[in-house]
Protein backbone atom coordinates (compact mmCIF):
# COMPACT_ATOMS: atom_id res chain seq x y z
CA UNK A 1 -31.10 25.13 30.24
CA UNK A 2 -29.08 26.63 27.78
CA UNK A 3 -25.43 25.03 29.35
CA UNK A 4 -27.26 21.68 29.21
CA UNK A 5 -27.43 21.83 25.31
CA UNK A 6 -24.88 23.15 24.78
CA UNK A 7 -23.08 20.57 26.78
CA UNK A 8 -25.26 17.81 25.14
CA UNK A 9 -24.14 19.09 21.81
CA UNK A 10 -19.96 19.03 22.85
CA UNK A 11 -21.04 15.07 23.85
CA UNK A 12 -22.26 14.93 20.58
CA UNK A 13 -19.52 16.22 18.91
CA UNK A 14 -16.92 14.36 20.99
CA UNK A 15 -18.92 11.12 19.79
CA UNK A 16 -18.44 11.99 15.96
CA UNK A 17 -14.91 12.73 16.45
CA UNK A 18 -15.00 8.86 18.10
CA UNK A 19 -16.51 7.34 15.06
CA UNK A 20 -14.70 8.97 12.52
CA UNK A 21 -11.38 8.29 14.43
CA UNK A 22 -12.80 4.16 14.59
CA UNK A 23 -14.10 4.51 10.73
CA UNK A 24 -10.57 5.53 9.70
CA UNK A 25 -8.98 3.10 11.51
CA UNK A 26 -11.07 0.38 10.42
CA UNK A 27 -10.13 1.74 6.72
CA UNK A 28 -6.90 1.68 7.26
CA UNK A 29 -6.74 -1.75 9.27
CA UNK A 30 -8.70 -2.86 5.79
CA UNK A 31 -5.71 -1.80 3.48
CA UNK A 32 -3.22 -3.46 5.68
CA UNK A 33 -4.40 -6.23 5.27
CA UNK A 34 -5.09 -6.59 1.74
CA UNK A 35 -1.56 -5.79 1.10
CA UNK A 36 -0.57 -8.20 3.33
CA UNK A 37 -2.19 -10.61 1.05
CA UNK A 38 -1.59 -9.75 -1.94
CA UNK A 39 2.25 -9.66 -0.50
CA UNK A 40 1.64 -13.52 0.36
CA UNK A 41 -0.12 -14.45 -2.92
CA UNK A 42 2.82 -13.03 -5.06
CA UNK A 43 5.02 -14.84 -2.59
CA UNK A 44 3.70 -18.25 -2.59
CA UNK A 45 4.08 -18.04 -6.44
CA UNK A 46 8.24 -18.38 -6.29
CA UNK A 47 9.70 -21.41 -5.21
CA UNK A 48 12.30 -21.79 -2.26
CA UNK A 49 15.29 -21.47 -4.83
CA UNK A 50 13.74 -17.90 -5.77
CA UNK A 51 12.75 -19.13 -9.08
CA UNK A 52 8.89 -18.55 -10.44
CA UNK A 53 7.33 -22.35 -9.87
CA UNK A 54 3.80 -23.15 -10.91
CA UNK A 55 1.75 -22.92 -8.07
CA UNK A 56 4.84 -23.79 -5.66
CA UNK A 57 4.41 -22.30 -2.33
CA UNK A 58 7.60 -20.90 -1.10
CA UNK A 59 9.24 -17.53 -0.92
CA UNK A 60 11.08 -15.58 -3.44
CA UNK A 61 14.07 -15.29 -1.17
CA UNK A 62 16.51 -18.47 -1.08
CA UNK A 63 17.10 -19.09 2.65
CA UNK A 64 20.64 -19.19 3.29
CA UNK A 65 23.07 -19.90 6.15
């Protein structure tokens, strides 16, 4: 009797551990993505040549060859 809760409680534990391993991933996922945004919103705000445009949609960095 007593090994079975004590083993129920380790499978509970184990889950928590699960969850809070998925909840910081999630959270982290999250802010990876919102800089990834905001990286493209200040982005598309330069135009090809590197210069600020208004509302051109480009990237700050001139391609060259």
């Amino acid at each position: 009797m007593i090994s079975t809760v004590v083993g129920a409680r380790e499978n509970a534990t184990a889950n928590e551990r699960q969850v809070a391993v998925a909840v910081n991933a999630a959270r982290t996922e999250k802010a990876a993505v919102a800089t990834l945004l905001n990286a493209l919103e200040q982005s598309s705000a330069y135009s090809a040549s590197g210069q600020v445009g208004t509302g051109g949609v480009g990237t700050r960095f001139a391609a060259s060859a």
